[in-house]
Protein backbone atom coordinates (compact mmCIF):
# COMPACT_ATOMS: atom_id res chain seq x y z
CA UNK A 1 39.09 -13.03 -2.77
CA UNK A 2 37.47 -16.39 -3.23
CA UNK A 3 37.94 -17.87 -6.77
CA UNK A 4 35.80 -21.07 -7.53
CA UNK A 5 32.80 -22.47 -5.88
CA UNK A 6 34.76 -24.40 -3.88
CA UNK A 7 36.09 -21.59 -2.50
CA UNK A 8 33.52 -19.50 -1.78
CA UNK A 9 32.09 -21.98 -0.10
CA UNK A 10 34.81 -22.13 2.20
CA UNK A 11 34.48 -18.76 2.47
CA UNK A 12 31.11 -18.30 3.50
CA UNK A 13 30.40 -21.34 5.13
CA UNK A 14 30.43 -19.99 8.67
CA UNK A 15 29.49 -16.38 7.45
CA UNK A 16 25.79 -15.07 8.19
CA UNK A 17 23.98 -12.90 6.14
CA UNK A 18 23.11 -9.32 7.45
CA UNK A 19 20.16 -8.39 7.81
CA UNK A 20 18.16 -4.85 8.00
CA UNK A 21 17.91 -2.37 10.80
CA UNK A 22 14.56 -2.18 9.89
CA UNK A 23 13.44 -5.38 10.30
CA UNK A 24 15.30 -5.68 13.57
CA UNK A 25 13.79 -2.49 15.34
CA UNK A 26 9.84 -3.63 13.85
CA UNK A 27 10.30 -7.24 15.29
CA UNK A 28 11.45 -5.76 18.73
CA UNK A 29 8.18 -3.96 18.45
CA UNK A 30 5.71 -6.53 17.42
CA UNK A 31 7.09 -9.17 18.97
CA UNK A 32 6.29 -7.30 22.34
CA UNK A 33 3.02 -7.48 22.19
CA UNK A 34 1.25 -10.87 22.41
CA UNK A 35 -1.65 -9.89 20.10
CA UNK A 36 0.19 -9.54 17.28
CA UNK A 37 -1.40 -11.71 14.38
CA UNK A 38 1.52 -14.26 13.12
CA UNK A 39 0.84 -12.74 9.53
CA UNK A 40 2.04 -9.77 10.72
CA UNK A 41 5.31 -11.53 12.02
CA UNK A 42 5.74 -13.36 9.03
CA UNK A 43 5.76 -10.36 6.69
CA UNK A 44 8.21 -8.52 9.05
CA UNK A 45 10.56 -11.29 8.24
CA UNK A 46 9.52 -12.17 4.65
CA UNK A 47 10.72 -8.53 3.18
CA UNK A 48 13.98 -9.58 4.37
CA UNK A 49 15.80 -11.71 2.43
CA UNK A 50 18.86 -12.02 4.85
CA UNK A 51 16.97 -12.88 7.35
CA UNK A 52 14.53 -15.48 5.67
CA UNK A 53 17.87 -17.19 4.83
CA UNK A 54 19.06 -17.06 8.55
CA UNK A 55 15.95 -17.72 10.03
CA UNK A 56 15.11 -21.34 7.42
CA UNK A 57 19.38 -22.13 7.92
CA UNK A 58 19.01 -22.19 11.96
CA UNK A 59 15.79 -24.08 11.64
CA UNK A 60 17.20 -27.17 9.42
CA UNK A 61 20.33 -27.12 11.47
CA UNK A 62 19.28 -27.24 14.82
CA UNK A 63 16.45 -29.81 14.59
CA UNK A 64 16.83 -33.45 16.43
CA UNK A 65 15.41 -36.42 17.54
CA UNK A 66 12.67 -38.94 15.08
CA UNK A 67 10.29 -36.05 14.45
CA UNK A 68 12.82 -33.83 12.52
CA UNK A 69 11.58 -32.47 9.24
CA UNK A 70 12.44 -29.87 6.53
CA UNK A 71 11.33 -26.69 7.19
CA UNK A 72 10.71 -24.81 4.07
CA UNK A 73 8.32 -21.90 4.96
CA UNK A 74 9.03 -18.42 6.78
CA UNK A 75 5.61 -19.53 8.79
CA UNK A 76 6.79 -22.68 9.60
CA UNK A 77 9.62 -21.80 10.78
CA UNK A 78 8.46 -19.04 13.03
CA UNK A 79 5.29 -21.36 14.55
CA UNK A 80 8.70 -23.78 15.27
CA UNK A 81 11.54 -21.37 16.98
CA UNK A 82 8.59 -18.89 18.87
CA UNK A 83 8.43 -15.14 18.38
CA UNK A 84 10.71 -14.85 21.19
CA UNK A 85 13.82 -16.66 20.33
CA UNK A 86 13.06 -14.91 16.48
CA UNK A 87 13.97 -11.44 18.32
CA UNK A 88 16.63 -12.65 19.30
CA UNK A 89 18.12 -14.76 16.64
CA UNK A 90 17.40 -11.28 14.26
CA UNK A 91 19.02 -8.91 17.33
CA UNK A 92 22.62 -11.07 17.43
CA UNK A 93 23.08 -11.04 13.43
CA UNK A 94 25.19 -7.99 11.76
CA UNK A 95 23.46 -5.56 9.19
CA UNK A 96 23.70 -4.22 6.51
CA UNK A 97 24.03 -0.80 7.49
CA UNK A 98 26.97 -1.81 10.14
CA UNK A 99 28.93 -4.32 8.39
CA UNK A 100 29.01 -3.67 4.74
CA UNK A 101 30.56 -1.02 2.64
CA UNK A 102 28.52 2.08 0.83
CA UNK A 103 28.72 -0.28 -3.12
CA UNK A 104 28.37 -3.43 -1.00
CA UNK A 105 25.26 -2.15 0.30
CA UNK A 106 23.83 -1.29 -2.51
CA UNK A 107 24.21 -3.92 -4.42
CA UNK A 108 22.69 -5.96 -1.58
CA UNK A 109 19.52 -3.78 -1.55
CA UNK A 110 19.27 -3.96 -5.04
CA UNK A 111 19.36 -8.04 -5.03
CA UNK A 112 16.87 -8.10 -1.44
CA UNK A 113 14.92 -5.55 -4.09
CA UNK A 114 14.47 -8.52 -6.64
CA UNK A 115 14.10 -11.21 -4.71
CA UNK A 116 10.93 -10.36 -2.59
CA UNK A 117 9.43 -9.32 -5.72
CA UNK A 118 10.05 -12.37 -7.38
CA UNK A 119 8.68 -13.89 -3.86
CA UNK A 120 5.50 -11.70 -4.13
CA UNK A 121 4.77 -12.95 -8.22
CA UNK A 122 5.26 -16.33 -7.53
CA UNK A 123 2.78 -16.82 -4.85
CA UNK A 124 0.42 -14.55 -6.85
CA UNK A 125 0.75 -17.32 -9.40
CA UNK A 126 0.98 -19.99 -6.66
CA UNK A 127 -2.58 -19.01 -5.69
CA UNK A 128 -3.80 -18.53 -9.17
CA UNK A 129 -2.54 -22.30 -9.71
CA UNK A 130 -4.40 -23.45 -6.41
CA UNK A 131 -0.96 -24.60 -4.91
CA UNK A 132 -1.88 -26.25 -1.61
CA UNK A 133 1.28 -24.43 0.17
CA UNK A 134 2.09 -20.85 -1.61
CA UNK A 135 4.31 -19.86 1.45
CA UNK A 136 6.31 -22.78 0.19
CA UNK A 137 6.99 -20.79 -2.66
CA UNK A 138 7.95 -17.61 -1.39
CA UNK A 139 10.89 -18.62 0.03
CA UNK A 140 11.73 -21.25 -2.95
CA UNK A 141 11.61 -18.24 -4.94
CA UNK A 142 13.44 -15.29 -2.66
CA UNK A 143 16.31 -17.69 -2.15
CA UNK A 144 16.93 -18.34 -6.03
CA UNK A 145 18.89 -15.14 -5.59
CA UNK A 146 21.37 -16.70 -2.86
CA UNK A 147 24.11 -16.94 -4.48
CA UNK A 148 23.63 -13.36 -5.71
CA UNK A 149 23.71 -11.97 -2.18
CA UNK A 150 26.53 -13.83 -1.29
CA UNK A 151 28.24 -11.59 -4.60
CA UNK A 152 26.98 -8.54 -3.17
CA UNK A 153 27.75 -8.31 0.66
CA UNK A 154 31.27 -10.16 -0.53
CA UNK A 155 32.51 -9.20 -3.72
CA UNK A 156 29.95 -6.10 -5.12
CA UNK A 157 32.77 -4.90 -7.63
CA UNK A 158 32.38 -8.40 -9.20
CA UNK A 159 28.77 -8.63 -9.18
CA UNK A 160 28.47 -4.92 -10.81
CA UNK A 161 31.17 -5.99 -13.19
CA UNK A 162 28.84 -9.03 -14.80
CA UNK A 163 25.64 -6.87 -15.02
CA UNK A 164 28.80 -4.32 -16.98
CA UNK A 165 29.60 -7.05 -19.12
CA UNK A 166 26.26 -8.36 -20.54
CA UNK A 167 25.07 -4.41 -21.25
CA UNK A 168 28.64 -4.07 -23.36
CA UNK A 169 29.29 -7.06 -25.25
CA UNK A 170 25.41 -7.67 -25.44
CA UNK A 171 25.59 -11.21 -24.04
CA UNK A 172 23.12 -12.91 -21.60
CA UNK A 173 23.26 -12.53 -18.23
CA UNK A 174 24.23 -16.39 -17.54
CA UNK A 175 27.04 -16.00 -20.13
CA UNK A 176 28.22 -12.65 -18.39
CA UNK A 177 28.37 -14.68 -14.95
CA UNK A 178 30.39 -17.49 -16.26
CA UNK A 179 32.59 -14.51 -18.64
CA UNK A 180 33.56 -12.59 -15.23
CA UNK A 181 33.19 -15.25 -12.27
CA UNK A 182 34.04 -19.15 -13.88
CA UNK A 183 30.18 -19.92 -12.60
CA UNK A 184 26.90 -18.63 -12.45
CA UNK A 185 24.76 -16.98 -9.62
CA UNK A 186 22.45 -19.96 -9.62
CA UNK A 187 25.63 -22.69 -9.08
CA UNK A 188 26.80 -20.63 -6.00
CA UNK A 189 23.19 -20.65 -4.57
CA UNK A 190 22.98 -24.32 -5.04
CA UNK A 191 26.30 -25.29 -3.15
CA UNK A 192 25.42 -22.67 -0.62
CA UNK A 193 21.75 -24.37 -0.51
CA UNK A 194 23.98 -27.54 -0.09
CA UNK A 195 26.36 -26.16 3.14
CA UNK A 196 23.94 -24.64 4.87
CA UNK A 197 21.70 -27.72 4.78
CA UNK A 198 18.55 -25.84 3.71
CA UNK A 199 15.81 -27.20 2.13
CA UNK A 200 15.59 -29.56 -0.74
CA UNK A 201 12.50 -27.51 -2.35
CA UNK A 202 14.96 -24.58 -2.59
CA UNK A 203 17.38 -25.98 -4.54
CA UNK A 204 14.93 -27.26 -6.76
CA UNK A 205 13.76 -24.41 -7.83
CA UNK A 206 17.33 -23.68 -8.96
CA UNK A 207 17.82 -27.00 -11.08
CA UNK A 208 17.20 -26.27 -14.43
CA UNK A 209 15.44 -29.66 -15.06
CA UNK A 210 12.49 -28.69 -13.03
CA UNK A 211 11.50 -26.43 -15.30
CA UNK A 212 8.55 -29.14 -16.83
CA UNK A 213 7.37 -28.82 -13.29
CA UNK A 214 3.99 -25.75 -13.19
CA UNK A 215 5.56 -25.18 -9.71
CA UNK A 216 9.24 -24.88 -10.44
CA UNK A 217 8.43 -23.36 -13.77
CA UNK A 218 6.67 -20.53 -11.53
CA UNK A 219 9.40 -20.15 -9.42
CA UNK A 220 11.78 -19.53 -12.68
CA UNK A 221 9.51 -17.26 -14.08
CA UNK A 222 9.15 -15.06 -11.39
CA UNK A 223 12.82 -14.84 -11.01
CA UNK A 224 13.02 -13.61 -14.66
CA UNK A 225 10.20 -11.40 -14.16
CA UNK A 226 11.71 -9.72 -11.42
CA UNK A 227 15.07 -9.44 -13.09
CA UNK A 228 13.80 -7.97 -16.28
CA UNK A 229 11.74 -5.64 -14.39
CA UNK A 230 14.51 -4.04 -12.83
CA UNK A 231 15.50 -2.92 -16.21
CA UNK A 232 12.58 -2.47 -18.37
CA UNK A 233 8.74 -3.28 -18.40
CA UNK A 234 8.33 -3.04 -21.96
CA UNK A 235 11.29 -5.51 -23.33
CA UNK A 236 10.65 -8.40 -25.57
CA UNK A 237 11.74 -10.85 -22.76
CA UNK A 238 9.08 -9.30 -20.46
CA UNK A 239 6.52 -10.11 -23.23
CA UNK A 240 7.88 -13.50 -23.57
CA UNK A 241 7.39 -14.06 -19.55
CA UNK A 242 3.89 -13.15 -19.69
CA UNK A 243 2.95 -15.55 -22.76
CA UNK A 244 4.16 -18.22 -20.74
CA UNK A 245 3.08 -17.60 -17.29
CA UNK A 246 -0.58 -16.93 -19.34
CA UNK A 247 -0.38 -20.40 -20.55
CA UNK A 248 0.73 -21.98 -17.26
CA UNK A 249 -2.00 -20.05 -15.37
CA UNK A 250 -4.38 -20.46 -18.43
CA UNK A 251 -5.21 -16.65 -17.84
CA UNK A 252 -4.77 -13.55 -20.47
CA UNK A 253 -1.92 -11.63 -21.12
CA UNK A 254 -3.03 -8.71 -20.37
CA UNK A 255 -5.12 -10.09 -17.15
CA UNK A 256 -1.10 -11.57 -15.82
CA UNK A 257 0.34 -7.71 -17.19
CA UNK A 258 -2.37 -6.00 -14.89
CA UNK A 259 -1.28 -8.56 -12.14
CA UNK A 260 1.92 -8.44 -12.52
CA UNK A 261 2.14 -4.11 -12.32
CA UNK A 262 -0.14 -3.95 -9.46
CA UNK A 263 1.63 -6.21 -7.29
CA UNK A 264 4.97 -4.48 -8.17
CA UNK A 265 3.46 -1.25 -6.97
CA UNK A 266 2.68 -3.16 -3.87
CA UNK A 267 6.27 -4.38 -3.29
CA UNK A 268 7.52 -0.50 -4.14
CA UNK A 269 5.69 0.61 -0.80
CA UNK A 270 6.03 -2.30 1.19
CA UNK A 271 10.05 -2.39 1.14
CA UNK A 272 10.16 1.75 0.29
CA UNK A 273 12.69 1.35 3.46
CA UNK A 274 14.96 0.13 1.63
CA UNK A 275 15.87 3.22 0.01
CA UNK A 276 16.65 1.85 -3.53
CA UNK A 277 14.96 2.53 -7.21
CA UNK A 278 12.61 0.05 -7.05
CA UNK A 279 10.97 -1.79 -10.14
CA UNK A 280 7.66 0.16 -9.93
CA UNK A 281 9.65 3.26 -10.60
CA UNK A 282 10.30 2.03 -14.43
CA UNK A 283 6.75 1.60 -14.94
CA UNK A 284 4.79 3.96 -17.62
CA UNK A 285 1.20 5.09 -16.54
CA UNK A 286 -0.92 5.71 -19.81
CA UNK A 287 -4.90 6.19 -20.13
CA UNK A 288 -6.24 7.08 -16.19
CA UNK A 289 -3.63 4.79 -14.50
CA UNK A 290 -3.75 2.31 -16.80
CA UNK A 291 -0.50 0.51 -17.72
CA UNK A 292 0.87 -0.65 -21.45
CA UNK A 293 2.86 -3.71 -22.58
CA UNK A 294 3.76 -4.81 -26.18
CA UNK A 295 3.49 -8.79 -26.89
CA UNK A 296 5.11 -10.61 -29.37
CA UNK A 297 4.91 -14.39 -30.18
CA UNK A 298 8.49 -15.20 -30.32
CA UNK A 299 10.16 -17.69 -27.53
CA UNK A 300 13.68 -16.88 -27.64
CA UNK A 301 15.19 -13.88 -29.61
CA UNK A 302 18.50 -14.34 -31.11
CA UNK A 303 21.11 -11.54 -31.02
CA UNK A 304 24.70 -10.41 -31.80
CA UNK A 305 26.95 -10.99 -28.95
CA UNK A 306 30.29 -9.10 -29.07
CA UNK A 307 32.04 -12.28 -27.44
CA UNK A 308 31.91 -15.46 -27.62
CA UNK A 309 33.37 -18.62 -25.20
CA UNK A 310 36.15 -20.28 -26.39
CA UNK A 311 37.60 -23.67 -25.71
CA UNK A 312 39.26 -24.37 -22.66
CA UNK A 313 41.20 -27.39 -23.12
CA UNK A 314 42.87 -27.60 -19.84
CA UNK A 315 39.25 -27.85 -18.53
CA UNK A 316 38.27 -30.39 -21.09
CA UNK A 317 41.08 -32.57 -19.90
CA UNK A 318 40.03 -32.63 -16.40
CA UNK A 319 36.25 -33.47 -17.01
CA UNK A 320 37.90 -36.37 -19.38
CA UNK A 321 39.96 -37.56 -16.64
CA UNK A 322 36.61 -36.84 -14.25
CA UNK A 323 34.26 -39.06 -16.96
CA UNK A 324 37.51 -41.90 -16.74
CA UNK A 325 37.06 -42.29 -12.91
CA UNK A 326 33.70 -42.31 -12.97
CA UNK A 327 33.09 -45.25 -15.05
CA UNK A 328 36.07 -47.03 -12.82
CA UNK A 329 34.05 -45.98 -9.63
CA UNK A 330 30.58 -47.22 -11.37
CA UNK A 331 28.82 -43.57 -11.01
CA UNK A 332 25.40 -43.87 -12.06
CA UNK A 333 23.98 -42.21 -15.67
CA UNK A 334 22.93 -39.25 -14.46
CA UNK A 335 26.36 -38.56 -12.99
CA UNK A 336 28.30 -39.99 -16.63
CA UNK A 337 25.87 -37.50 -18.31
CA UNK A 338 26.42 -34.57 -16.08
CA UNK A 339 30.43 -34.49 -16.62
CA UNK A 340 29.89 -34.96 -20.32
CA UNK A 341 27.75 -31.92 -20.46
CA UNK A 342 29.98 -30.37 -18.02
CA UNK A 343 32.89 -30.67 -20.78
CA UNK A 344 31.22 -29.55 -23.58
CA UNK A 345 29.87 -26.30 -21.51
CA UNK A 346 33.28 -25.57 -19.58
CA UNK A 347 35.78 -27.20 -21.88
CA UNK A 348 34.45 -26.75 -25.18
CA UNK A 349 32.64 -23.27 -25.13
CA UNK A 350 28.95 -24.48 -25.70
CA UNK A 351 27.02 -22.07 -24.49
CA UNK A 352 23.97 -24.33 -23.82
CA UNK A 353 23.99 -28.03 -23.66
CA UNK A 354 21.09 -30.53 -23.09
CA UNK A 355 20.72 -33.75 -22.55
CA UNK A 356 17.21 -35.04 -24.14
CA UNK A 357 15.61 -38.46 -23.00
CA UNK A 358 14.30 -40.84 -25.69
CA UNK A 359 10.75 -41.15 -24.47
CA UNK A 360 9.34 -43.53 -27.47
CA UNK A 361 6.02 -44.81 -25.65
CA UNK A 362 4.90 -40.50 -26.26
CA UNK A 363 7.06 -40.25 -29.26
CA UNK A 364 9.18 -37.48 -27.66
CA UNK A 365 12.55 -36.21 -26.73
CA UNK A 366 12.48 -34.37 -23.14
CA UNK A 367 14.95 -32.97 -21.11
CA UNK A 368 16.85 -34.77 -18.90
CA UNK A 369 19.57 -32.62 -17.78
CA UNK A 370 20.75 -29.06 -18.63
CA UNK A 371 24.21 -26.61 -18.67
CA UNK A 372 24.12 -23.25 -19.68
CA UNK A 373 20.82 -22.04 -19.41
CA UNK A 374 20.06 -21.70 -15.82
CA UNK A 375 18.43 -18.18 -16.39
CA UNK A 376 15.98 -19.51 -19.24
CA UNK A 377 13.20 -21.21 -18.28
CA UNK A 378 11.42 -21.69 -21.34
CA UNK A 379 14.46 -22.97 -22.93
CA UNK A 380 14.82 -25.70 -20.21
CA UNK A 381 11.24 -27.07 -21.56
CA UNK A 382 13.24 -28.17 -23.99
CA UNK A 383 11.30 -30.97 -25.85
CA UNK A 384 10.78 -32.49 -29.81
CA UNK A 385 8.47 -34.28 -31.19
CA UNK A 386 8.92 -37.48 -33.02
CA UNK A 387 5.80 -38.02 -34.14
CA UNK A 388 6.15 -36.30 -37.84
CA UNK A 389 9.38 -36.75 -40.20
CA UNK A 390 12.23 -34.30 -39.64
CA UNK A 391 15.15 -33.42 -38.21
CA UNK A 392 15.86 -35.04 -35.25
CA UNK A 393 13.55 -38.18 -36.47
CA UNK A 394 15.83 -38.97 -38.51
CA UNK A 395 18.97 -38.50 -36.14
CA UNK A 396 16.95 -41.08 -33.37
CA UNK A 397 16.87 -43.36 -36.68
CA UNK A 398 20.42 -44.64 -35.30
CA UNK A 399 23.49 -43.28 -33.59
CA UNK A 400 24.28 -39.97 -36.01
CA UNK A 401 25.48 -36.46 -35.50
CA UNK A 402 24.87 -33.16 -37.27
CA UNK A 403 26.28 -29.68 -37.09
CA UNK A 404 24.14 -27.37 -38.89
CA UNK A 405 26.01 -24.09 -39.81
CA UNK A 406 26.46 -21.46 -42.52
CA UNK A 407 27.80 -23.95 -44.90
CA UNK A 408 24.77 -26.52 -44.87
CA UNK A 409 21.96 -24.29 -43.64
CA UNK A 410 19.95 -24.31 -46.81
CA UNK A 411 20.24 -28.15 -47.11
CA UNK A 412 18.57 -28.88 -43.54
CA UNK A 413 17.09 -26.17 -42.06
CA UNK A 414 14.01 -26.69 -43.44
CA UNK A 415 13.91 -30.02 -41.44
CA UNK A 416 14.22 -28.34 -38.37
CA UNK A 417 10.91 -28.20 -36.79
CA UNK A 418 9.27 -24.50 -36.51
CA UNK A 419 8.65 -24.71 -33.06
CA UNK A 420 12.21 -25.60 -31.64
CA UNK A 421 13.84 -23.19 -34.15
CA UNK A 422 11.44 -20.62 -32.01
CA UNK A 423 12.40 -22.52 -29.10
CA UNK A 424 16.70 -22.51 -29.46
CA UNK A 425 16.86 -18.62 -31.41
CA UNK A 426 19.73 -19.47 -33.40
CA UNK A 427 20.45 -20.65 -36.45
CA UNK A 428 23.62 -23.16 -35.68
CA UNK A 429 23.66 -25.95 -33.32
CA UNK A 430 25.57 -29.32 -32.99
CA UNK A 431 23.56 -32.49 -32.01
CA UNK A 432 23.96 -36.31 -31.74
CA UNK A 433 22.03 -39.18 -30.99
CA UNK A 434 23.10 -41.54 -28.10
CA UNK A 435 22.03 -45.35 -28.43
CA UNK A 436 22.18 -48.25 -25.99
CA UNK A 437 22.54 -51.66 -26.99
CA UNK A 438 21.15 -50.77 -30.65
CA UNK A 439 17.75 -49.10 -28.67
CA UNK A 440 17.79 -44.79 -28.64
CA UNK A 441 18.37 -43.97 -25.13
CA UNK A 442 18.42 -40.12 -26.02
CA UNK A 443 20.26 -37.02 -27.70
CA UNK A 444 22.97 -34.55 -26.71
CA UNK A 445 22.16 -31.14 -27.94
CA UNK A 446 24.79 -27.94 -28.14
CA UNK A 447 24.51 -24.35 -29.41
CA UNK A 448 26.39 -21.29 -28.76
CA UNK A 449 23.17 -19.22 -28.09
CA UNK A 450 23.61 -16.74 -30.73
CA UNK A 451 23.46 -16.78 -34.49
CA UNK A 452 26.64 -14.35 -34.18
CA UNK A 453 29.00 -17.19 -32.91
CA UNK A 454 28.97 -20.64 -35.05
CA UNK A 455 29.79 -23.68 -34.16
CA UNK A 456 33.88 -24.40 -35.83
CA UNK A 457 34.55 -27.63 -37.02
CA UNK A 458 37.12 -27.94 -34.27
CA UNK A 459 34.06 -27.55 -31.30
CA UNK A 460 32.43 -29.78 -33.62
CA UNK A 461 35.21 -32.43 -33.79
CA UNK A 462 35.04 -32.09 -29.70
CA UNK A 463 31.66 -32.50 -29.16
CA UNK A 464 31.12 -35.83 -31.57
CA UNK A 465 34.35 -37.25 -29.74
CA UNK A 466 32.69 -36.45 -26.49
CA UNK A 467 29.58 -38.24 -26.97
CA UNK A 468 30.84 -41.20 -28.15
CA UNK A 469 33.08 -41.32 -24.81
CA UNK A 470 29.69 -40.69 -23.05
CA UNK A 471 28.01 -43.41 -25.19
CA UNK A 472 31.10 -45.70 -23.99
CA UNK A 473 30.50 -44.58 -20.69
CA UNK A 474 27.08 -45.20 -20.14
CA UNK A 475 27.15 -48.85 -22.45
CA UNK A 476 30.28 -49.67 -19.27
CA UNK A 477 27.76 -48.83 -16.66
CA UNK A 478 24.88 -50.69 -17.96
CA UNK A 479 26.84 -53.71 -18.43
């Protein structure tokens, strides 16, 4: 069995994904007839995920000559190959209910389950948003679960074992992932995104900086959505994903609650062929069909984890020795900054790590580039505000660091501003200000997600000795 990404990669490089009986038998049938609207066509193909993948891979692989372009659509990619060679691409591929084993098959239903639901929300908000090209979103959306799939049809007892993991030692799901695998869902979709050549708009839905983008930020949420729904309705998180999606859409709560129920209902009977519990099923009906949610105001909800990562100082060696040949190959910043993070994540045990831009013409501090928090959008809006006295003003004041933690929590947390203690949900976190040529150029922020594992001065020790390396890195490069 495939160990790292690399791996896998390797493994599944040359490897289709199956796709459904179903779908095969209805496009044999509506393909046949010529009067078939393309709609039609398109949702035949669209409530399978395995085939949406194979159908976009053969399209931006097999294109040539001056006119070649990215095809990111279902639609577009049918209007390109013709409903003939579509038959036939679907009738040589395996499926699921030939190739895979009873667990692997579930847990592949489960996963196609998610993502066309997450598909079907996000180009309900798509619309909502007026985005010129919803069908672009769709399949942005349905293959954020990639990697995922790839888990199921090829290593189910490891996929089942991280959903095992985060409902035991109360973690989150991203920590579970990296706990059980060494990686997360989302960095196996993007290197598969990256060997099978699909499209760029796909992978980046899956990069954690997009999440300032309303489009990308759609995506994400629908993703969580989808996920939470397959668990409960009624959980804080759920109540958190409607707040936001409210304020992208500028609609009410309970207008993108109603929304949000009735179009899982939809999904329920659309893929009921699928023959798994579906997300509709978990729904309460109260007051003449009505349906009930509870809201809260919070952003991000601290809890007790029963684990927490620890450093890895083999790893942190490598990405040291990684940061080292960088600056002797002159990498650019955004690759110095991305092995930096990289150690503090992998090698240090930071659970999330973010690299804020100094933006001092809007007196801000945005995000730049993220580890750790793939499965949080709201979190990856990370942003502070510089235009009152606190906290972090004073840290962009010159090149400083701070740890706050049980021992100096009631000196400073006071100067942490109310919003991004909402915004983080814990009550320890590391942070350091990175200058350039005496001029802010940005900060490094760490936590490790949960009030229930603090930061030790030994992480601490780590991370101010890695972002001075990083502020030696990136002074080398500008030089």
């Amino acid at each position: 069995m495939p160990g790292s990404i690399k791996e896998w990669i390797t493994h599944v490089k040359d490897k289709p994904i199956p796709v459904l009986s179903h779908t095969i038998e209805t496009l044999g049938r509506i393909c046949a007839n010529d009067e078939t609207p393309l709609e039609k066509i398109v949702l035949a193909v669209e409530r399978d995920p395995g085939l949406t993948c194979q159908l976009l891979r053969h399209c931006n692989n097999n294109q040539s000559g001056r006119l070649q372009r990215e095809i990111v659509s279902v639609q577009q990619a049918i209007m390109l190959v013709g409903t003939q060679q579509l038959n036939e691409l679907a009738k040589k591929l395996p499926t699921l209910e030939n190739s895979l084993s009873d667990d692997a098959r579930y847990q592949a239903l489960r996963t196609f389950c998610r993502a066309y639901h997450a598909g079907i929300q996000a180009v309900e908000w798509a619309k909502l948003r007026r985005d010129m090209t919803p069908d672009e979103v769709f399949a942005a959306t349905q293959l954020h679960f990639l990697g995922e799939m790839i888990l199921a049809i090829h290593a189910p007892e490891k996929l089942l074992a991280t959903f095992q993991l985060r409902r035991e030692k109360n973690i989150s799901s991203e920590e579970a992932q990296y706990v059980t695998l060494g990686f997360t869902f989302d960095e196996l979709s993007t290197a598969i995104i990256d060997a099978w050549k699909l499209p760029q708009l796909v992978k980046d839905a899956l990069q954690a900086e997009n999440a300032n983008n309303p489009r990308g930020f759609g995506i994400m949420m629908a993703v969580q959505l989808a996920r939470a729904a397959a668990i409960n309705w009624y959980s804080d998180k759920m109540s958190n994903i409607y707040e936001h999606v409210a304020e992208l859409l500028e609609i009410k709560e309970q207008e993108i609650c109603h929304r949000a129920h009735k179009i899982a209902v939809s999904v329920a009977h659309q893929t009921s062929f699928y023959g798994v519990l579906q997300s509709a099923a978990l729904l309460i009906q109260v007051n003449e069909g009505e349906t009930k949610a509870k809201f809260t105001q919070s952003v991000s909800k601290d809890y007790d984890a029963d684990i927490c990562l620890t450093p890895q100082l083999n790893v942190l060696q490598e990405r040291m020795q990684d940061l080292r040949t960088a600056v002797a190959d002159n990498k650019n910043e955004d690759e110095i900054i991305q092995i930096c993070l990289s150690a503090l994540h992998d090698g240090v045990g930071f659970n999330r790590v973010v690299f804020a831009d100094m933006d001092i013409e809007h007196k801000k501090l945005g995000v730049k580039a993220v580890v750790g928090a793939n499965n949080d959008p709201i979190f990856n809006r990370f942003s502070i505000k510089l235009d009152q006295p606190h906290l972090f003003h004073a840290l962009m004041e010159k090149g400083q660091a701070i740890c706050i933690n049980d021992g100096n929590r009631d000196k400073f947390w006071s100067m942490v501003p109310s919003d991004f203690q909402k915004l983080i949900g814990t009550n320890s976190f590391a942070a350091m200000s990175i200058f350039l040529n005496n001029k802010p150029l940005g900060l490094i922020y760490a936590d490790r997600h949960t009030s229930s594992c603090q930061i030790d001065p030994s992480s601490y020790n780590y991370f101010k000795k890695i972002c001075q390396n990083l502020s030696v890195a990136i002074a080398k490069q500008a030089a």
